[in-house]
C-alpha atoms as a PDB file:
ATOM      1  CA  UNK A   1     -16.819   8.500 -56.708  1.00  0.00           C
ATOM      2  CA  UNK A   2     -18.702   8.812 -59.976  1.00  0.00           C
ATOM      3  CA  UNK A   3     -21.530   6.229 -59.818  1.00  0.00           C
ATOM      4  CA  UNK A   4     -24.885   6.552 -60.614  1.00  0.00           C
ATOM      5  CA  UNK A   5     -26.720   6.250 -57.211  1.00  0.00           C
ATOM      6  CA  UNK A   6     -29.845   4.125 -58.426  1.00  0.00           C
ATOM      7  CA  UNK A   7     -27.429   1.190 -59.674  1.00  0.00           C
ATOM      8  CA  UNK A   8     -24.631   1.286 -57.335  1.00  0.00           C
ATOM      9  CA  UNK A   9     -25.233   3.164 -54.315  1.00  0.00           C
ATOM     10  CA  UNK A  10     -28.636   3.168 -54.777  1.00  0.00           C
ATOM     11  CA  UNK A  11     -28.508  -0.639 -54.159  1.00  0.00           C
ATOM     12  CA  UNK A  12     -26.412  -0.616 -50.950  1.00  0.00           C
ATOM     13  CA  UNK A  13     -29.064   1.652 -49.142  1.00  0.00           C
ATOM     14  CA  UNK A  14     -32.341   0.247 -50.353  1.00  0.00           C
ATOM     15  CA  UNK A  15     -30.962  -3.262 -49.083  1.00  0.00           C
ATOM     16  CA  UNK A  16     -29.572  -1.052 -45.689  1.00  0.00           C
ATOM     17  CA  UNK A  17     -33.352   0.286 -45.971  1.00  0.00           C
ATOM     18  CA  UNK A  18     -35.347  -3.170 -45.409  1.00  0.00           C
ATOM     19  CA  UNK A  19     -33.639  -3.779 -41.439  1.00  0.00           C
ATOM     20  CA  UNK A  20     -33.193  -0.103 -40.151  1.00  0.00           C
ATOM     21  CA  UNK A  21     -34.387   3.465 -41.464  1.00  0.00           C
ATOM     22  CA  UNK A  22     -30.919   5.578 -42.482  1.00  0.00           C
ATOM     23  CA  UNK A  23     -31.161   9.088 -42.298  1.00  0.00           C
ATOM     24  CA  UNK A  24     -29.868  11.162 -45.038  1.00  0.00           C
ATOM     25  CA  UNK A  25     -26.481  12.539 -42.798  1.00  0.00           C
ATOM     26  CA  UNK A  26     -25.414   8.920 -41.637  1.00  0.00           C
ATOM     27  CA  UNK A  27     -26.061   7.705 -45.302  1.00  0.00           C
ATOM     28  CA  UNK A  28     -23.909  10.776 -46.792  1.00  0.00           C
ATOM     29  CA  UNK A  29     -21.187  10.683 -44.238  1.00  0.00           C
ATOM     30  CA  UNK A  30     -20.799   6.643 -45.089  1.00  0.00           C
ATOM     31  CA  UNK A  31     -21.814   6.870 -48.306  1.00  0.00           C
ATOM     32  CA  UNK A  32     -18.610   8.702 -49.084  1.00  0.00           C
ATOM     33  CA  UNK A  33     -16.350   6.252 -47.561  1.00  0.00           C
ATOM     34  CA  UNK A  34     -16.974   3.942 -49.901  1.00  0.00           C
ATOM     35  CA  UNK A  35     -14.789   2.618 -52.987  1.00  0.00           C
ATOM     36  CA  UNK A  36     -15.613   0.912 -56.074  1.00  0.00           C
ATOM     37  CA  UNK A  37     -13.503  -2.345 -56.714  1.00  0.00           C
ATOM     38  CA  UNK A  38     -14.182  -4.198 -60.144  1.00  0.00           C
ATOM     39  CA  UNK A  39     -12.427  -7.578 -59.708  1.00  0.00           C
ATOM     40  CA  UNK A  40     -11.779  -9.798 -62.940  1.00  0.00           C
ATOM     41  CA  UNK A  41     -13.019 -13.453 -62.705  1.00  0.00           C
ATOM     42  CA  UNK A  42     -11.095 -16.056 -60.647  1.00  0.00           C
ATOM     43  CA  UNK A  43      -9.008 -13.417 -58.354  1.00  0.00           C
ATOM     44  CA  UNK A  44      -8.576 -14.220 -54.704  1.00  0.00           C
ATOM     45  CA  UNK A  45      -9.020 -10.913 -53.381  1.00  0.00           C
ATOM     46  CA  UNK A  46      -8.227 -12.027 -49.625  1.00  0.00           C
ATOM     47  CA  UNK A  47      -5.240 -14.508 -49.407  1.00  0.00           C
ATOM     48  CA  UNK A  48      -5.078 -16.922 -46.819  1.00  0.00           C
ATOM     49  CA  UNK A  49      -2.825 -15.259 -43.851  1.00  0.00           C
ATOM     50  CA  UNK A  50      -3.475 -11.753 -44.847  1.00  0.00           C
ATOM     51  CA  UNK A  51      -5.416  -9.267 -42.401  1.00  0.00           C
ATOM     52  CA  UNK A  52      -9.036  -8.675 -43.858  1.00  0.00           C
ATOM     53  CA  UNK A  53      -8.744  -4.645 -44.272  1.00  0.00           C
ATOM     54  CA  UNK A  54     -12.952  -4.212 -46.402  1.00  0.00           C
ATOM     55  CA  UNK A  55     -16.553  -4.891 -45.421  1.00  0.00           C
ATOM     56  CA  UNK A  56     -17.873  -4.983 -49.202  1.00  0.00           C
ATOM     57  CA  UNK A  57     -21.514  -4.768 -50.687  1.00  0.00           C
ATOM     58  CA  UNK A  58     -21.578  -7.247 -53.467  1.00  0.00           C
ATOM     59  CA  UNK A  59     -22.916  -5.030 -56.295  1.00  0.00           C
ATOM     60  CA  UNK A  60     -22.816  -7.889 -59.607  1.00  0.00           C
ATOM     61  CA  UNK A  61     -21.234 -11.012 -59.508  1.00  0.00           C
ATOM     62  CA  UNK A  62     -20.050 -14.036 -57.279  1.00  0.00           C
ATOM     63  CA  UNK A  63     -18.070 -14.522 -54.651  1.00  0.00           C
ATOM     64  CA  UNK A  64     -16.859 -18.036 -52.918  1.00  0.00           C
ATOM     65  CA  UNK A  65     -15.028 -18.969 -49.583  1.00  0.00           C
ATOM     66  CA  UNK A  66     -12.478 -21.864 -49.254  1.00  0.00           C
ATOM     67  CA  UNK A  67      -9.513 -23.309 -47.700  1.00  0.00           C
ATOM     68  CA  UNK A  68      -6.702 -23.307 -50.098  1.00  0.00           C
ATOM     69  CA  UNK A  69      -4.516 -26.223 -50.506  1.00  0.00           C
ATOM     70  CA  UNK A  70      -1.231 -27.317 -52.257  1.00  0.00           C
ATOM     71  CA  UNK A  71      -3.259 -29.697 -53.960  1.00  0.00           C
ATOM     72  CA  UNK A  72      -6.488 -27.664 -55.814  1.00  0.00           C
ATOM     73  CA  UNK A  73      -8.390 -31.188 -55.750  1.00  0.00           C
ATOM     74  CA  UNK A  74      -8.130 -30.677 -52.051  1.00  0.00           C
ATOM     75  CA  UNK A  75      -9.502 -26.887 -51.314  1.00  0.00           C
ATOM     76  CA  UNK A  76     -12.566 -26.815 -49.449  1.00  0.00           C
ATOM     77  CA  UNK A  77     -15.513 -24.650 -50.399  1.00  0.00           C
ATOM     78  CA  UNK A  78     -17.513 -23.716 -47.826  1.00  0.00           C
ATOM     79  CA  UNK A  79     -19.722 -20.576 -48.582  1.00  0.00           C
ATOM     80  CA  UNK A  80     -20.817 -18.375 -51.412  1.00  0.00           C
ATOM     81  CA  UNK A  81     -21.961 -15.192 -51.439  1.00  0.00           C
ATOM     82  CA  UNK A  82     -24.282 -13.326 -54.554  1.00  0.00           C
ATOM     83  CA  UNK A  83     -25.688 -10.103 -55.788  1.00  0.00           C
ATOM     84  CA  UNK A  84     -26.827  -7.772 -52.712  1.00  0.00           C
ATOM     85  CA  UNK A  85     -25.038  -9.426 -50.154  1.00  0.00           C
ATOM     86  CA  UNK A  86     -22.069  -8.076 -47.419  1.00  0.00           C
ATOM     87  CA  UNK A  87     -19.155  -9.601 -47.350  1.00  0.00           C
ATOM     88  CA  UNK A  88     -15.890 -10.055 -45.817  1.00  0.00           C
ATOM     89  CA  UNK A  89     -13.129 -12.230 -43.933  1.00  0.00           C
ATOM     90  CA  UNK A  90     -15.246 -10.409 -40.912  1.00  0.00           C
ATOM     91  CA  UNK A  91     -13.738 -12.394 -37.934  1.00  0.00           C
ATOM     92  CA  UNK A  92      -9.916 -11.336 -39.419  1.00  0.00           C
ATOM     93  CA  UNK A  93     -11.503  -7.950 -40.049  1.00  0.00           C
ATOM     94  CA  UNK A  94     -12.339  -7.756 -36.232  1.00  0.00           C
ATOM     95  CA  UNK A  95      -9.437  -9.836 -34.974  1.00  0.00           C
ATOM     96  CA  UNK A  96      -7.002  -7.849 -37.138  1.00  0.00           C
ATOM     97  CA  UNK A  97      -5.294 -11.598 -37.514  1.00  0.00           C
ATOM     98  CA  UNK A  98      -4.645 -13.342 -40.525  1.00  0.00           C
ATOM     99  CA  UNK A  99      -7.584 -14.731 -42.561  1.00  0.00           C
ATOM    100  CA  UNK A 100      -7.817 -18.682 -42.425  1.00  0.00           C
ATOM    101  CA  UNK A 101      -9.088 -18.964 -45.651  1.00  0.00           C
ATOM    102  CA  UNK A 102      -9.631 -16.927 -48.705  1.00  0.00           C
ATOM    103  CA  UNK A 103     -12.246 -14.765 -51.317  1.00  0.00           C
ATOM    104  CA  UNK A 104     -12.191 -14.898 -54.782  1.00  0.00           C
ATOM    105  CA  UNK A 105     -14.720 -14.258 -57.376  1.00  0.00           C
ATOM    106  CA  UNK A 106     -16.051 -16.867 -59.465  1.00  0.00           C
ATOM    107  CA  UNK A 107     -17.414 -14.182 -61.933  1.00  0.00           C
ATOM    108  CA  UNK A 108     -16.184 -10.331 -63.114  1.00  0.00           C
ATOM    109  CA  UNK A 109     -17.492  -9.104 -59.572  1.00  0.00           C
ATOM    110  CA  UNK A 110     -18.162  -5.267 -58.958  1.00  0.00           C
ATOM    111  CA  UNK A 111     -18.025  -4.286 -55.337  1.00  0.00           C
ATOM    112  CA  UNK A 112     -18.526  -1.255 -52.944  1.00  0.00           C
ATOM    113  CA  UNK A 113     -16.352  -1.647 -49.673  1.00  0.00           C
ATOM    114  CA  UNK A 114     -15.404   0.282 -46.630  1.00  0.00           C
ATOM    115  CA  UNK A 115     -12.240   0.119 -44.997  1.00  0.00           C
ATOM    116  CA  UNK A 116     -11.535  -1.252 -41.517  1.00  0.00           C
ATOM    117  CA  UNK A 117     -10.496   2.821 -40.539  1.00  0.00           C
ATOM    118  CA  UNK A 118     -12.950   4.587 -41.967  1.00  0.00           C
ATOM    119  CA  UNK A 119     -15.335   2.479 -40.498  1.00  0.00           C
ATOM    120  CA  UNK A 120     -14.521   2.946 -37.214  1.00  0.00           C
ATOM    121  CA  UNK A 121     -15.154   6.559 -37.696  1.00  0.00           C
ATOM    122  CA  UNK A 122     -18.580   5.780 -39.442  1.00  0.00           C
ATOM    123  CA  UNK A 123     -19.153   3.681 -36.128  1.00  0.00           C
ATOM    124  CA  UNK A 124     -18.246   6.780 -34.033  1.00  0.00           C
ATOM    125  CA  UNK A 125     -20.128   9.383 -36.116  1.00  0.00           C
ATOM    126  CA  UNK A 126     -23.416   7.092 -36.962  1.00  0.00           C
ATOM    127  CA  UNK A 127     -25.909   5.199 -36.473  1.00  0.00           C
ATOM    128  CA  UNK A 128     -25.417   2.979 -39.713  1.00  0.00           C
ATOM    129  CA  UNK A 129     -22.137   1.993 -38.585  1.00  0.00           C
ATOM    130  CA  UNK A 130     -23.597  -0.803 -36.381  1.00  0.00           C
ATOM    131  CA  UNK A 131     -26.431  -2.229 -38.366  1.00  0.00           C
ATOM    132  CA  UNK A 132     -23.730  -3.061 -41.635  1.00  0.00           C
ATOM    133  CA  UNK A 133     -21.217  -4.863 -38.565  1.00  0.00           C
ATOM    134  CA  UNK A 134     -24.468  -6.649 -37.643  1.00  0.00           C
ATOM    135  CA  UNK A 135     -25.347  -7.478 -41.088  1.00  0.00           C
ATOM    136  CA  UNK A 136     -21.766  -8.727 -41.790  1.00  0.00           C
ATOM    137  CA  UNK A 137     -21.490 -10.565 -38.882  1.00  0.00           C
ATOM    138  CA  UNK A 138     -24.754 -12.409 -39.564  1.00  0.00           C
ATOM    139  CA  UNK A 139     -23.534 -13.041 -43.247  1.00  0.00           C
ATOM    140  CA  UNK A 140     -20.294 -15.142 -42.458  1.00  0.00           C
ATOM    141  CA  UNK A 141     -22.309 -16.947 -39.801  1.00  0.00           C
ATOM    142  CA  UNK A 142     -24.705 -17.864 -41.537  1.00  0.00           C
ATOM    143  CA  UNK A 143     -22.808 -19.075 -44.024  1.00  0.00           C
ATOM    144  CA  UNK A 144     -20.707 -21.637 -42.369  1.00  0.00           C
ATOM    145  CA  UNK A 145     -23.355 -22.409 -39.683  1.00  0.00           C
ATOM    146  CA  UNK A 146     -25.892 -23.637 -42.901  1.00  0.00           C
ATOM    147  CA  UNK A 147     -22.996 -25.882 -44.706  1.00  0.00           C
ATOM    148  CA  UNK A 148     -22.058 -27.431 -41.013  1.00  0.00           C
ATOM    149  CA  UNK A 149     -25.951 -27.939 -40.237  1.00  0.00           C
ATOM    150  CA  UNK A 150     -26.497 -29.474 -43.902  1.00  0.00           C
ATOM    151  CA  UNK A 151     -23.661 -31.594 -43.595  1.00  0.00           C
ATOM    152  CA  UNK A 152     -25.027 -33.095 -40.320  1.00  0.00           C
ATOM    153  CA  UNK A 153     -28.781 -32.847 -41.387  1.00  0.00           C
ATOM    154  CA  UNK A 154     -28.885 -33.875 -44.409  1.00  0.00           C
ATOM    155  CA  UNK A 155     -27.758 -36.488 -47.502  1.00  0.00           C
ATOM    156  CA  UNK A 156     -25.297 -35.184 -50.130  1.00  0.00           C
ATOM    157  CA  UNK A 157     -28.676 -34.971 -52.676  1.00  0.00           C
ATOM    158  CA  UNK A 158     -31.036 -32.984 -50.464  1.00  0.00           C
ATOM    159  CA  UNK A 159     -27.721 -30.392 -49.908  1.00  0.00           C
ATOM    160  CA  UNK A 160     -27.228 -30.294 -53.927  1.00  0.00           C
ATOM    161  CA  UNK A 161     -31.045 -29.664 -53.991  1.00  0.00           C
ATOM    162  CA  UNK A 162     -31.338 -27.270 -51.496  1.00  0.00           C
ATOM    163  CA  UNK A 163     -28.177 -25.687 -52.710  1.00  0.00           C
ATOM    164  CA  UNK A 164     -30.356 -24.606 -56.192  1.00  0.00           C
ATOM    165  CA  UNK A 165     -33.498 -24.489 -54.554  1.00  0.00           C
ATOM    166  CA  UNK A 166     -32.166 -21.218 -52.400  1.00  0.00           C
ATOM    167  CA  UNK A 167     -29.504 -20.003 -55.315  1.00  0.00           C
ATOM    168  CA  UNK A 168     -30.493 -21.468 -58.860  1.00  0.00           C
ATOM    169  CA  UNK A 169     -28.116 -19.073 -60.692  1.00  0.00           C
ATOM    170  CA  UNK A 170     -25.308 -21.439 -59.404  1.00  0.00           C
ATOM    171  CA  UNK A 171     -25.974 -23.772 -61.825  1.00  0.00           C
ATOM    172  CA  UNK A 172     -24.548 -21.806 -64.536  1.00  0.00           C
ATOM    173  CA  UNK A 173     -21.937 -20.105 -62.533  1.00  0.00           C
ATOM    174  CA  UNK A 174     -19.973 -22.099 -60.436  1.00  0.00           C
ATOM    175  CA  UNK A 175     -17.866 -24.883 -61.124  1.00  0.00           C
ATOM    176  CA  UNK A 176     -19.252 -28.351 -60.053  1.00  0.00           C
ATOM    177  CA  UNK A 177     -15.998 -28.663 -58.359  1.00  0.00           C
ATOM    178  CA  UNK A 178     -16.894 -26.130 -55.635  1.00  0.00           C
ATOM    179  CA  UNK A 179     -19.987 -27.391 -55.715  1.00  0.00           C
ATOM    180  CA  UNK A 180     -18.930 -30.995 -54.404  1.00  0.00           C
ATOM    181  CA  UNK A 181     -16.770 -29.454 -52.412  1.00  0.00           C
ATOM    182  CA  UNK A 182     -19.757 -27.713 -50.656  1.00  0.00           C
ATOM    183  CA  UNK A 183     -21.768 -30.442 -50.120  1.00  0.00           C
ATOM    184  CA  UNK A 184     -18.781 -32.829 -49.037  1.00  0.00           C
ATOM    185  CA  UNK A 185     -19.149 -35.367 -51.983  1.00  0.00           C
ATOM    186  CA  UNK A 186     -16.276 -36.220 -54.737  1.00  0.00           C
ATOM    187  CA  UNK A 187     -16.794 -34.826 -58.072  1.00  0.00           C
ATOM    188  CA  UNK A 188     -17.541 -38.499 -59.139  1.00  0.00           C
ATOM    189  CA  UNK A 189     -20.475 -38.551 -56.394  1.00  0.00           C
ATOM    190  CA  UNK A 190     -21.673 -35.043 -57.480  1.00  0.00           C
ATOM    191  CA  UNK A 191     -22.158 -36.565 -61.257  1.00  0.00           C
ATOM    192  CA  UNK A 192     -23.826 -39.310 -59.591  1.00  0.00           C
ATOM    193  CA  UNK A 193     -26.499 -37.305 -57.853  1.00  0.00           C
ATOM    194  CA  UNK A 194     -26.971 -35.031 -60.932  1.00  0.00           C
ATOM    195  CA  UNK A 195     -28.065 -38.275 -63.053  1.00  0.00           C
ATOM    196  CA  UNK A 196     -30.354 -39.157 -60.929  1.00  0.00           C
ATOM    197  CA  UNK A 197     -31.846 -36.166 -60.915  1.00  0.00           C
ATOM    198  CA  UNK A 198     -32.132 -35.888 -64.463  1.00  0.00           C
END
């Protein structure tokens, strides 16, 4: 792979680095497992029924979960994922079943990902196999466990708010039609909450 390791690589382990110390072997031995994906704006890059085969280390760029539907007014949004973050399908990646829903990237995203093989060997050779499965795993559940607790919890205005209070590059990058979709309002009710915040 030719990537300079303070922008690319660099990134992976320094956010690897804050939960568990990696030792130079288990980062070399994973390190070159990795690809380099650089995925043009608006691509589903997991379909809906196919087997999620990638963890992935969000490099640049955004990434959004949904529900496709016949109708596009009727998808439903129900995660995002930014800079520095894992990501995956990661119960079809452990299932080996088709994903229920589907990634695509809401800007030109760049990402680093490991295949569903070759991590099994990092598991089996490594100690850093375990902590990015953990990491993962914590990523997609904390993703739809915050939208269900927000929906219960809270009124469609505090979840716009908190929506920009915890990511306020959104605002510029994704389209206020995933955005009501998030925070289970119309588009019509979305506009309504944004004038009367203005």
């Amino acid at each position: 792979m030719n990537l300079d390791p303070k922008t690319t690589l660099g990134l992976v382990r320094n956010h690897l680095q804050q939960f568990a110390t990696v030792s130079d072997k288990d980062w070399d031995f994973f390190s070159s497992k990795l690809i380099k994906h650089d995925i043009p704006k608006k691509t589903a890059f997991l379909k809906l029924g196919k087997v999620e085969n990638y963890i992935s280390f969000i490099i640049s760029g955004l990434v959004r979960f949904y529900i496709p539907n016949a109708d596009p007014a009727k998808e439903i949004t129900f995660g995002f994922s930014f800079k520095e973050q894992f990501i995956s399908a990661y119960d079809s990646f452990l299932s080996r079943r088709p994903s229920l829903y589907e990634l695509e990237t809401l800007t030109h995203t760049t990402i680093l990902s490991i295949t569903y093989e070759d991590l099994q060997k990092v598991y089996q050779t490594t100690q850093i196999g375990n902590l990015i499965g953990r990491l993962t795993a914590e990523r997609l559940f904390l993703i739809k466990s915050k939208r269900e607790q927000t929906l219960l919890q809270f009124t469609a205005k505090e979840r716009y708010l908190n929506l920009f209070k915890d990511h306020p590059e959104v605002i510029k990058e994704i389209p206020l039609k995933y955005i009501s979709s998030y925070i289970g309002v119309t588009p019509q009710g979305l506009s309504r909450i944004r004038k009367e915040i203005s």
